[in-house]
C-alpha atoms as a PDB file:
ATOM      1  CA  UNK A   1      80.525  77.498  39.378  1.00  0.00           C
ATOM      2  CA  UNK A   2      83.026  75.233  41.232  1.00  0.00           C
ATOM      3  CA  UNK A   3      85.562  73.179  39.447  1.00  0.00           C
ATOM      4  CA  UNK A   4      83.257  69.977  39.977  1.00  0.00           C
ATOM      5  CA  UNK A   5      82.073  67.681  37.325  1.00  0.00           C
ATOM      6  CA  UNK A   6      79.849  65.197  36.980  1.00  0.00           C
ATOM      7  CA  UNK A   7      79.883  61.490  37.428  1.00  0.00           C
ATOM      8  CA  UNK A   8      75.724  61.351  36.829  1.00  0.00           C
ATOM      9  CA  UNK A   9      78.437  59.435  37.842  1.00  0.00           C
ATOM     10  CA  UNK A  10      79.025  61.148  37.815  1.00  0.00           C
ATOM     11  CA  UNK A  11      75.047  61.363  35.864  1.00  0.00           C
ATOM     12  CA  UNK A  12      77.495  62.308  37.658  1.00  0.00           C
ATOM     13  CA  UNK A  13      80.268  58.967  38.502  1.00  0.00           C
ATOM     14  CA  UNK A  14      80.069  62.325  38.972  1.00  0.00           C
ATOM     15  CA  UNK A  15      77.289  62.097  40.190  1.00  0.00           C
ATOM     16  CA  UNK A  16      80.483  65.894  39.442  1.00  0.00           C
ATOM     17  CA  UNK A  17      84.028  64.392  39.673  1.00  0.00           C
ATOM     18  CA  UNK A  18      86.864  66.736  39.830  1.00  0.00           C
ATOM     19  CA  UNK A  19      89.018  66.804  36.291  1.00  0.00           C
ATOM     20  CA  UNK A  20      92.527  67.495  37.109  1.00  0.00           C
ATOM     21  CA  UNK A  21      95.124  69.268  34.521  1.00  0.00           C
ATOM     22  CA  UNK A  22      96.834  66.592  32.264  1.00  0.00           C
ATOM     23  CA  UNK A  23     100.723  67.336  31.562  1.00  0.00           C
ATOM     24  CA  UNK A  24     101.459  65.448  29.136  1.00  0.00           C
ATOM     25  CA  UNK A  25      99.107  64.348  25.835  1.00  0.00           C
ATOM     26  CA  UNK A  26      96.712  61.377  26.066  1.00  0.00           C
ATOM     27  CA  UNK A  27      95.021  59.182  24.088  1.00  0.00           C
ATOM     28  CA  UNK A  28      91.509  59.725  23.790  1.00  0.00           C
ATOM     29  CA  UNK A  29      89.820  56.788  24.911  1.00  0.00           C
ATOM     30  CA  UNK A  30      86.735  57.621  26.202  1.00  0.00           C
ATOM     31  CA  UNK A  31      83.663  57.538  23.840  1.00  0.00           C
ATOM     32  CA  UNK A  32      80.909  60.107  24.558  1.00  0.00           C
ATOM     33  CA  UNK A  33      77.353  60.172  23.036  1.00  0.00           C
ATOM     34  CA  UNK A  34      74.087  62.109  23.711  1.00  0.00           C
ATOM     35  CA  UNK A  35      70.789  59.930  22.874  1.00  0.00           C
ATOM     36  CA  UNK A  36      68.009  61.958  22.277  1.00  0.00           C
ATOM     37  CA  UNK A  37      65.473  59.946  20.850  1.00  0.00           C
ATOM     38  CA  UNK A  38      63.396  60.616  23.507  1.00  0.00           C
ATOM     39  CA  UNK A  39      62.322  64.526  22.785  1.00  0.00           C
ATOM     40  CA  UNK A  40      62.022  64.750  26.425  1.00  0.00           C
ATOM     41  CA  UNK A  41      64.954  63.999  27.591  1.00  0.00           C
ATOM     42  CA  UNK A  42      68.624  63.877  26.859  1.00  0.00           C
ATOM     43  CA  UNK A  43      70.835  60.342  28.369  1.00  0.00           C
ATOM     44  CA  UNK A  44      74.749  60.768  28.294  1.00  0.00           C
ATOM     45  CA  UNK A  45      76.502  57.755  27.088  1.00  0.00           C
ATOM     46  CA  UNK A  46      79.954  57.955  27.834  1.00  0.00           C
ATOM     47  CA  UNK A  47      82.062  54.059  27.415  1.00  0.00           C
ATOM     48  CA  UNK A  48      85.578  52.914  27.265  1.00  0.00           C
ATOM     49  CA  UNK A  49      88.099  50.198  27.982  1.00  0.00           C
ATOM     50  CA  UNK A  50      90.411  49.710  30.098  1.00  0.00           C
ATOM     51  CA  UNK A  51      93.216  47.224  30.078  1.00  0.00           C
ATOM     52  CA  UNK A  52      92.959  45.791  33.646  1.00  0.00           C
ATOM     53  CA  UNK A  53      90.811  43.193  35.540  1.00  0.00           C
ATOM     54  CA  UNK A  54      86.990  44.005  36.433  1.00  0.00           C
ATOM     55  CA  UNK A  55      87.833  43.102  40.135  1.00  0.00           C
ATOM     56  CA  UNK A  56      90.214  46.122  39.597  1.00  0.00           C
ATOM     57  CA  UNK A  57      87.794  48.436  38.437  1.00  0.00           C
ATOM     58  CA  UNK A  58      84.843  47.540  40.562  1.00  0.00           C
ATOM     59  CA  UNK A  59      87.171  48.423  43.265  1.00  0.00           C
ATOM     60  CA  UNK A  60      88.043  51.625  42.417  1.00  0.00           C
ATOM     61  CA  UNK A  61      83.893  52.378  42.100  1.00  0.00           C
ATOM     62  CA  UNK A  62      83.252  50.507  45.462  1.00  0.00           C
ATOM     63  CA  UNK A  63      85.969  51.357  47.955  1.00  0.00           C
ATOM     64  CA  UNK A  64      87.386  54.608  49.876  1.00  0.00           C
ATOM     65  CA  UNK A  65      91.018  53.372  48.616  1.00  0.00           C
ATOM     66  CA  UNK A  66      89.612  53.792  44.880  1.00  0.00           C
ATOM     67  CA  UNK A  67      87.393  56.745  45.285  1.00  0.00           C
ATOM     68  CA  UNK A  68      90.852  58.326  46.696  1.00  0.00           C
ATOM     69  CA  UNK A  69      92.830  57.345  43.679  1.00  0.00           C
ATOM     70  CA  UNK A  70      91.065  58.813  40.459  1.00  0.00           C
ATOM     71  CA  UNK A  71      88.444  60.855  41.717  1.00  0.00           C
ATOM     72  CA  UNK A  72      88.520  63.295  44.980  1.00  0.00           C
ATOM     73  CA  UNK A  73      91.535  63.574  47.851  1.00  0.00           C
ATOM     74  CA  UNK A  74      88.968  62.442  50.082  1.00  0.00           C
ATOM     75  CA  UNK A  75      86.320  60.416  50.451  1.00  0.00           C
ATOM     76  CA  UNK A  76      83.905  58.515  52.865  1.00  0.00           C
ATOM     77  CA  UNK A  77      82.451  54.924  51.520  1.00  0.00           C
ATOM     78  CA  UNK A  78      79.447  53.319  52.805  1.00  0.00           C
ATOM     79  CA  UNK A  79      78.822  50.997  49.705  1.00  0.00           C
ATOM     80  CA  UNK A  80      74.984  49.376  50.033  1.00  0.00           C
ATOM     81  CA  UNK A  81      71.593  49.864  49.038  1.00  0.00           C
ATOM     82  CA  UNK A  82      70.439  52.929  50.303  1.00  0.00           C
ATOM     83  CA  UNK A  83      74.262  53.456  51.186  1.00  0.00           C
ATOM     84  CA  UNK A  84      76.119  56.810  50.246  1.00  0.00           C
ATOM     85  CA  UNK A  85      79.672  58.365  48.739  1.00  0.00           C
ATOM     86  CA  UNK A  86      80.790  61.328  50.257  1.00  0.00           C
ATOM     87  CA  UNK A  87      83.913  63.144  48.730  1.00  0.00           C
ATOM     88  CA  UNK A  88      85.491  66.638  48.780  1.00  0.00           C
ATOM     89  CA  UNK A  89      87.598  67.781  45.795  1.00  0.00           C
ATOM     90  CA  UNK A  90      88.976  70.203  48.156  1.00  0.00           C
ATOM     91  CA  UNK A  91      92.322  68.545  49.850  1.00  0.00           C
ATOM     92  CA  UNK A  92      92.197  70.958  52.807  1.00  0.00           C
ATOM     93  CA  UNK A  93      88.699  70.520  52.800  1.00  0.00           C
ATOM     94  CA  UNK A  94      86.028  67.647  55.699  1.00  0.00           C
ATOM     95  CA  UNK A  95      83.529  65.243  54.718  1.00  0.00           C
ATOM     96  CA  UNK A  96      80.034  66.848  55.713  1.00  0.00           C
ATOM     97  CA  UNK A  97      81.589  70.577  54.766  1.00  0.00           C
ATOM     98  CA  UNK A  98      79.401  72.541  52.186  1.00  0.00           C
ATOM     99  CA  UNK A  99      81.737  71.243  49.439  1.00  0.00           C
ATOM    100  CA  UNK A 100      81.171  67.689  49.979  1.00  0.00           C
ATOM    101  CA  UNK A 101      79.527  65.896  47.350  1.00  0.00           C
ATOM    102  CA  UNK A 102      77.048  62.980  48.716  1.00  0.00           C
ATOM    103  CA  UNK A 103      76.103  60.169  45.680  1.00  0.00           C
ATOM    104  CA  UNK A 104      73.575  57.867  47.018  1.00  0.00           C
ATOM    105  CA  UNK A 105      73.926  53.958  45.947  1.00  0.00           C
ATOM    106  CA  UNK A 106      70.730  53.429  44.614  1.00  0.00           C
ATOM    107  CA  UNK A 107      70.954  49.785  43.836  1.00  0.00           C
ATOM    108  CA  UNK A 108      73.679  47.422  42.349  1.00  0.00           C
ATOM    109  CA  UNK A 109      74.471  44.007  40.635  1.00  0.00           C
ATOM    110  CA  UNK A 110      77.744  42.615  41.772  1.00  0.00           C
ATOM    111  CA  UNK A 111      80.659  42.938  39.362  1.00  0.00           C
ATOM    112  CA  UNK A 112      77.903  43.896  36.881  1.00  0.00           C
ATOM    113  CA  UNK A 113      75.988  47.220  37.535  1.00  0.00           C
ATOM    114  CA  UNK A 114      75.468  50.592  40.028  1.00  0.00           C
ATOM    115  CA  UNK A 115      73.131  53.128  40.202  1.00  0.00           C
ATOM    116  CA  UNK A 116      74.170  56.389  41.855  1.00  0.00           C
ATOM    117  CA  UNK A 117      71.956  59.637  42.463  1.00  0.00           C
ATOM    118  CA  UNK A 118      73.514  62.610  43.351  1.00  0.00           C
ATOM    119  CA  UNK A 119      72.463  65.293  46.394  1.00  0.00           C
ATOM    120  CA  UNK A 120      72.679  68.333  44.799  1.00  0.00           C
ATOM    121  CA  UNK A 121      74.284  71.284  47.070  1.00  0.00           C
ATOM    122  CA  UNK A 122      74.663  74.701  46.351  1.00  0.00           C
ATOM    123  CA  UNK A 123      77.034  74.223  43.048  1.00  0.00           C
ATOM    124  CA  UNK A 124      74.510  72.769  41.209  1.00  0.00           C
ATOM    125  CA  UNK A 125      72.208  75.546  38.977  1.00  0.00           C
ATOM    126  CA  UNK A 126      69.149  76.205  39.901  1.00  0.00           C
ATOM    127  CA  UNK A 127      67.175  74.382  37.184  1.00  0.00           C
ATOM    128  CA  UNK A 128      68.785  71.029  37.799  1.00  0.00           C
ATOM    129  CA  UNK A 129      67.654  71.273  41.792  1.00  0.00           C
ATOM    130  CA  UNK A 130      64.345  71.323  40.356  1.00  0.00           C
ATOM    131  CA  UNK A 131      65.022  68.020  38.605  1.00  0.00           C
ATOM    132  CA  UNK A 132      67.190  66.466  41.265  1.00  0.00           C
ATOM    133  CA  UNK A 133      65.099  63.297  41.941  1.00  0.00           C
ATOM    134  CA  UNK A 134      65.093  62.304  38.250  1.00  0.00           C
ATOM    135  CA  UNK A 135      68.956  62.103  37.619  1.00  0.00           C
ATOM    136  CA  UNK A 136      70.768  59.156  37.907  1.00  0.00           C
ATOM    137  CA  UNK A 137      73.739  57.703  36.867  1.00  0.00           C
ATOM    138  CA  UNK A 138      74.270  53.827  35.878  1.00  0.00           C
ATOM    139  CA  UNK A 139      77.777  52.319  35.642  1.00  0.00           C
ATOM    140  CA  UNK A 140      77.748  48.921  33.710  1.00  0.00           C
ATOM    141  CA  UNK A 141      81.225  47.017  33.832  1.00  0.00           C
ATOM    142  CA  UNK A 142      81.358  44.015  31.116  1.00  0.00           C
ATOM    143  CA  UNK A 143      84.614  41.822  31.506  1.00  0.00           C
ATOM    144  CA  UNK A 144      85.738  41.392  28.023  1.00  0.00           C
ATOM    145  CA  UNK A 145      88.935  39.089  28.675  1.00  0.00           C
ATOM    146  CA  UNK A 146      90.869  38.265  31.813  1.00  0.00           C
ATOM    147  CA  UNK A 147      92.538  41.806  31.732  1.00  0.00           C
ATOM    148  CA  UNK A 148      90.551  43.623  29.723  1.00  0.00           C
ATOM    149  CA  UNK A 149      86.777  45.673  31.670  1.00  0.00           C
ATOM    150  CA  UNK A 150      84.269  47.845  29.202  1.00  0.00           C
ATOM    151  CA  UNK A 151      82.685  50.336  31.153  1.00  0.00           C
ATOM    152  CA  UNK A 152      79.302  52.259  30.092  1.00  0.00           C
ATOM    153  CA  UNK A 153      77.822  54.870  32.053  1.00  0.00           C
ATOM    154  CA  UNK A 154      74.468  56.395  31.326  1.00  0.00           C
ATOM    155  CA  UNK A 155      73.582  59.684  32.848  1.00  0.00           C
ATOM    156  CA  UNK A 156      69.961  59.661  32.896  1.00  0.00           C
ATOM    157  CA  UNK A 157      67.273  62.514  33.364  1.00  0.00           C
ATOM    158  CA  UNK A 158      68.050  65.506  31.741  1.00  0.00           C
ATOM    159  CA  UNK A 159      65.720  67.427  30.193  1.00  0.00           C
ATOM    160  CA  UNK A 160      66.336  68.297  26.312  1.00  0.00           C
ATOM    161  CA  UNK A 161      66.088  72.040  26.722  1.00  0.00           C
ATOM    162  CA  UNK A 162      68.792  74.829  25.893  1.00  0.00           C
ATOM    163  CA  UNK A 163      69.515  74.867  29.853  1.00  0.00           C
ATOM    164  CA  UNK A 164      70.610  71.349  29.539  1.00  0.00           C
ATOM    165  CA  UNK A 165      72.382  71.021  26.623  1.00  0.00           C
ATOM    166  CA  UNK A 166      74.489  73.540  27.343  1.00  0.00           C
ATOM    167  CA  UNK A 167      75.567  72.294  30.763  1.00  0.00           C
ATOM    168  CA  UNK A 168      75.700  68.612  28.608  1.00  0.00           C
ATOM    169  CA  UNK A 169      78.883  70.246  26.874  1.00  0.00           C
ATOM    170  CA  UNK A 170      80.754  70.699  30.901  1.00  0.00           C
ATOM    171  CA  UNK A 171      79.394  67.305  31.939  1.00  0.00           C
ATOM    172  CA  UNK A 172      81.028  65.764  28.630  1.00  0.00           C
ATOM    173  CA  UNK A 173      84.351  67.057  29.032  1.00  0.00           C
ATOM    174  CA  UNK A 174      84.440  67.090  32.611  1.00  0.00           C
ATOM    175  CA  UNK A 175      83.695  62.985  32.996  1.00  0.00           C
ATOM    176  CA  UNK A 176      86.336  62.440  30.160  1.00  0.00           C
ATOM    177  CA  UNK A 177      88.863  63.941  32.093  1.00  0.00           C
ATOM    178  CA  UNK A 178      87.536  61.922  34.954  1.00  0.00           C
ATOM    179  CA  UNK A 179      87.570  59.121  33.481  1.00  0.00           C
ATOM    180  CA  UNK A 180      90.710  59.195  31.630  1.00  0.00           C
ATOM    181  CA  UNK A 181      92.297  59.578  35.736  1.00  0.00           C
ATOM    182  CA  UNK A 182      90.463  56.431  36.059  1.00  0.00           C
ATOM    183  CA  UNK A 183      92.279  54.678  33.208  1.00  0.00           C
ATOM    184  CA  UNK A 184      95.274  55.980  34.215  1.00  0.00           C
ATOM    185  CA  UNK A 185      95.466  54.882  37.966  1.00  0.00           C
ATOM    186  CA  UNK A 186      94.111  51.439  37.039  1.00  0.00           C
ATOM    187  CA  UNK A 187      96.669  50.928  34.583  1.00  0.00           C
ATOM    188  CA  UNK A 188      99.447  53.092  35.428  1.00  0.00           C
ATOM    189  CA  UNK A 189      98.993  51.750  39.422  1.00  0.00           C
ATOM    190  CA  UNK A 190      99.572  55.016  40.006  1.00  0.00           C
ATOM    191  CA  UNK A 191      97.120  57.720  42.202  1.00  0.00           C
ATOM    192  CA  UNK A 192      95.855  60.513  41.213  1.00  0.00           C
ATOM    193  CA  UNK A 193      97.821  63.876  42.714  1.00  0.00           C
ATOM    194  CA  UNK A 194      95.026  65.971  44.085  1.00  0.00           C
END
Protein backbone atom coordinates (compact mmCIF):
# COMPACT_ATOMS: atom_id res chain seq x y z
CA UNK A 1 0.00 0.00 0.00
CA UNK A 2 1.19 3.60 -0.67
CA UNK A 3 2.63 5.76 2.00
CA UNK A 4 -0.87 7.65 2.27
CA UNK A 5 -2.85 8.13 5.36
CA UNK A 6 -5.92 9.15 6.23
CA UNK A 7 -7.53 12.42 7.04
CA UNK A 8 -11.31 10.57 7.12
CA UNK A 9 -9.75 13.67 7.15
CA UNK A 10 -8.47 12.48 6.68
CA UNK A 11 -11.88 9.93 7.93
CA UNK A 12 -9.33 10.81 6.25
CA UNK A 13 -8.33 15.07 6.91
CA UNK A 14 -7.05 12.34 5.34
CA UNK A 15 -9.69 11.79 3.92
CA UNK A 16 -5.13 9.70 3.77
CA UNK A 17 -2.62 12.53 4.50
CA UNK A 18 0.95 11.82 3.94
CA UNK A 19 3.04 11.43 7.49
CA UNK A 20 6.47 12.62 6.94
CA UNK A 21 9.66 11.32 9.11
CA UNK A 22 10.10 13.48 12.32
CA UNK A 23 13.94 14.26 13.22
CA UNK A 24 13.86 15.29 16.20
CA UNK A 25 11.38 14.05 19.36
CA UNK A 26 7.91 15.61 19.82
CA UNK A 27 5.50 16.03 22.19
CA UNK A 28 2.60 13.99 21.84
CA UNK A 29 -0.25 16.13 21.55
CA UNK A 30 -2.70 14.59 19.68
CA UNK A 31 -5.41 12.53 21.53
CA UNK A 32 -6.78 9.47 19.66
CA UNK A 33 -9.89 7.38 20.61
CA UNK A 34 -12.00 4.62 18.93
CA UNK A 35 -15.89 4.76 20.02
CA UNK A 36 -17.48 1.68 19.55
CA UNK A 37 -20.59 1.79 21.23
CA UNK A 38 -22.25 1.29 18.27
CA UNK A 39 -21.47 -2.68 17.51
CA UNK A 40 -21.77 -1.71 14.00
CA UNK A 41 -19.50 0.56 13.52
CA UNK A 42 -16.24 1.95 14.71
CA UNK A 43 -15.85 6.37 14.75
CA UNK A 44 -12.15 7.64 15.17
CA UNK A 45 -11.86 10.47 17.52
CA UNK A 46 -8.69 12.02 17.19
CA UNK A 47 -8.50 16.02 19.13
CA UNK A 48 -5.84 18.40 20.10
CA UNK A 49 -4.79 21.99 20.64
CA UNK A 50 -3.00 24.12 19.12
CA UNK A 51 -1.57 27.37 20.31
CA UNK A 52 -2.55 29.72 17.41
CA UNK A 53 -5.69 31.65 16.23
CA UNK A 54 -8.79 29.67 14.65
CA UNK A 55 -8.56 32.09 11.59
CA UNK A 56 -5.08 30.38 11.39
CA UNK A 57 -6.19 27.02 11.41
CA UNK A 58 -9.31 27.27 9.34
CA UNK A 59 -6.92 28.46 6.82
CA UNK A 60 -4.71 25.86 6.66
CA UNK A 61 -8.09 23.37 6.19
CA UNK A 62 -9.60 25.85 3.58
CA UNK A 63 -6.87 27.16 1.31
CA UNK A 64 -4.24 25.72 -1.38
CA UNK A 65 -1.48 27.84 0.66
CA UNK A 66 -2.43 25.58 3.84
CA UNK A 67 -3.14 22.32 2.20
CA UNK A 68 0.61 22.95 0.80
CA UNK A 69 2.06 23.54 4.19
CA UNK A 70 1.23 20.44 6.50
CA UNK A 71 -0.27 18.07 4.31
CA UNK A 72 0.76 17.21 0.47
CA UNK A 73 3.49 19.26 -1.93
CA UNK A 74 0.61 19.91 -3.97
CA UNK A 75 -2.67 20.62 -3.98
CA UNK A 76 -5.75 22.04 -5.91
CA UNK A 77 -8.59 23.95 -3.65
CA UNK A 78 -12.04 24.48 -4.70
CA UNK A 79 -13.51 25.06 -1.11
CA UNK A 80 -17.68 24.91 -1.36
CA UNK A 81 -20.48 22.73 -1.02
CA UNK A 82 -20.21 20.12 -3.37
CA UNK A 83 -16.58 21.61 -3.88
CA UNK A 84 -13.40 19.26 -3.88
CA UNK A 85 -9.48 18.93 -2.54
CA UNK A 86 -7.23 17.46 -4.79
CA UNK A 87 -3.57 16.72 -3.57
CA UNK A 88 -0.63 14.48 -4.58
CA UNK A 89 1.87 13.36 -1.90
CA UNK A 90 4.09 12.75 -4.73
CA UNK A 91 6.31 16.14 -5.35
CA UNK A 92 7.15 15.12 -8.92
CA UNK A 93 3.82 14.01 -9.21
CA UNK A 94 0.06 16.30 -11.31
CA UNK A 95 -3.20 16.91 -9.92
CA UNK A 96 -5.67 14.45 -11.82
CA UNK A 97 -2.61 11.65 -11.97
CA UNK A 98 -3.62 8.18 -10.48
CA UNK A 99 -2.00 9.28 -7.19
CA UNK A 100 -4.08 12.20 -6.59
CA UNK A 101 -6.26 12.08 -3.75
CA UNK A 102 -9.81 13.95 -4.37
CA UNK A 103 -11.79 14.83 -0.72
CA UNK A 104 -15.11 16.16 -1.53
CA UNK A 105 -16.48 19.20 0.81
CA UNK A 106 -19.53 17.83 1.83
CA UNK A 107 -20.91 20.69 3.79
CA UNK A 108 -19.45 23.29 6.30
CA UNK A 109 -20.17 25.87 9.14
CA UNK A 110 -17.89 28.82 8.95
CA UNK A 111 -15.04 28.93 11.46
CA UNK A 112 -17.01 26.09 13.12
CA UNK A 113 -17.30 22.74 11.16
CA UNK A 114 -16.37 20.58 7.65
CA UNK A 115 -17.36 17.53 6.36
CA UNK A 116 -15.05 15.83 3.86
CA UNK A 117 -15.64 12.40 1.94
CA UNK A 118 -12.96 10.88 0.32
CA UNK A 119 -12.83 9.27 -3.54
CA UNK A 120 -11.25 6.26 -3.03
CA UNK A 121 -8.59 5.27 -5.93
CA UNK A 122 -6.73 2.32 -6.34
CA UNK A 123 -4.70 2.56 -2.79
CA UNK A 124 -7.54 2.06 -0.91
CA UNK A 125 -8.31 -2.02 -0.03
CA UNK A 126 -10.80 -3.53 -1.50
CA UNK A 127 -13.28 -3.80 1.40
CA UNK A 128 -13.33 -0.10 2.14
CA UNK A 129 -14.37 0.63 -1.82
CA UNK A 130 -17.27 -1.32 -0.91
CA UNK A 131 -18.05 1.11 1.90
CA UNK A 132 -16.88 4.26 0.20
CA UNK A 133 -20.17 6.26 0.35
CA UNK A 134 -20.49 5.79 4.13
CA UNK A 135 -17.08 7.37 5.28
CA UNK A 136 -16.76 10.69 6.21
CA UNK A 137 -14.69 12.79 8.04
CA UNK A 138 -15.88 15.91 10.31
CA UNK A 139 -13.39 18.56 11.47
CA UNK A 140 -14.84 20.71 14.40
CA UNK A 141 -12.56 23.81 15.36
CA UNK A 142 -13.66 25.42 18.90
CA UNK A 143 -11.71 28.76 19.68
CA UNK A 144 -10.78 28.37 23.22
CA UNK A 145 -8.94 31.87 23.77
CA UNK A 146 -7.67 34.48 21.35
CA UNK A 147 -4.61 32.19 20.47
CA UNK A 148 -5.53 29.13 21.50
CA UNK A 149 -8.09 26.51 18.52
CA UNK A 150 -9.30 22.77 19.80
CA UNK A 151 -9.70 20.71 16.95
CA UNK A 152 -11.86 17.30 16.88
CA UNK A 153 -12.11 15.19 13.99
CA UNK A 154 -14.42 12.24 13.75
CA UNK A 155 -13.83 9.66 11.12
CA UNK A 156 -17.09 8.17 10.63
CA UNK A 157 -18.27 4.81 8.91
CA UNK A 158 -16.20 2.07 9.54
CA UNK A 159 -17.40 -1.06 10.05
CA UNK A 160 -16.33 -2.90 13.47
CA UNK A 161 -14.93 -5.98 11.82
CA UNK A 162 -11.25 -7.47 12.01
CA UNK A 163 -10.72 -5.80 8.39
CA UNK A 164 -11.27 -2.51 9.98
CA UNK A 165 -9.72 -2.51 13.04
CA UNK A 166 -6.75 -3.48 11.80
CA UNK A 167 -6.44 -0.78 9.15
CA UNK A 168 -7.87 1.60 12.40
CA UNK A 169 -4.23 0.96 13.89
CA UNK A 170 -2.49 2.79 10.21
CA UNK A 171 -5.23 5.42 10.19
CA UNK A 172 -4.33 6.23 14.00
CA UNK A 173 -0.79 6.69 13.61
CA UNK A 174 -0.82 7.96 10.26
CA UNK A 175 -3.30 11.22 11.17
CA UNK A 176 -1.08 11.78 14.33
CA UNK A 177 1.79 12.28 12.35
CA UNK A 178 -0.39 14.41 10.17
CA UNK A 179 -1.54 16.25 12.48
CA UNK A 180 1.38 16.86 14.58
CA UNK A 181 2.83 18.65 10.82
CA UNK A 182 -0.21 20.62 11.32
CA UNK A 183 0.75 21.85 14.80
CA UNK A 184 3.98 22.38 13.80
CA UNK A 185 3.54 24.70 10.68
CA UNK A 186 0.84 26.68 12.52
CA UNK A 187 3.00 27.32 15.31
CA UNK A 188 6.42 26.98 14.15
CA UNK A 189 5.28 29.32 10.80
CA UNK A 190 7.22 27.04 9.25
CA UNK A 191 6.13 24.52 5.99
CA UNK A 192 6.25 21.30 5.83
CA UNK A 193 9.44 19.85 3.57
CA UNK A 194 7.80 17.40 1.24
Amino acid sequence: MKKITCTFLLLFSGLFLYAQDQTEPIEKRVISTVDSTNKKELVLIQEFIVNVPLDSVWNAYTTKKGWESWVAPIADVDFKINGEIKTNYNKNGKIGDSTTIKLKVVNYVPKKLITLQAELTTNFPEFMKKDEKDLYNIICFEPLASKKTKMISYGIGYKNNPKYRSLMKFFISGNEMSYQQLITYLEKGESIKF
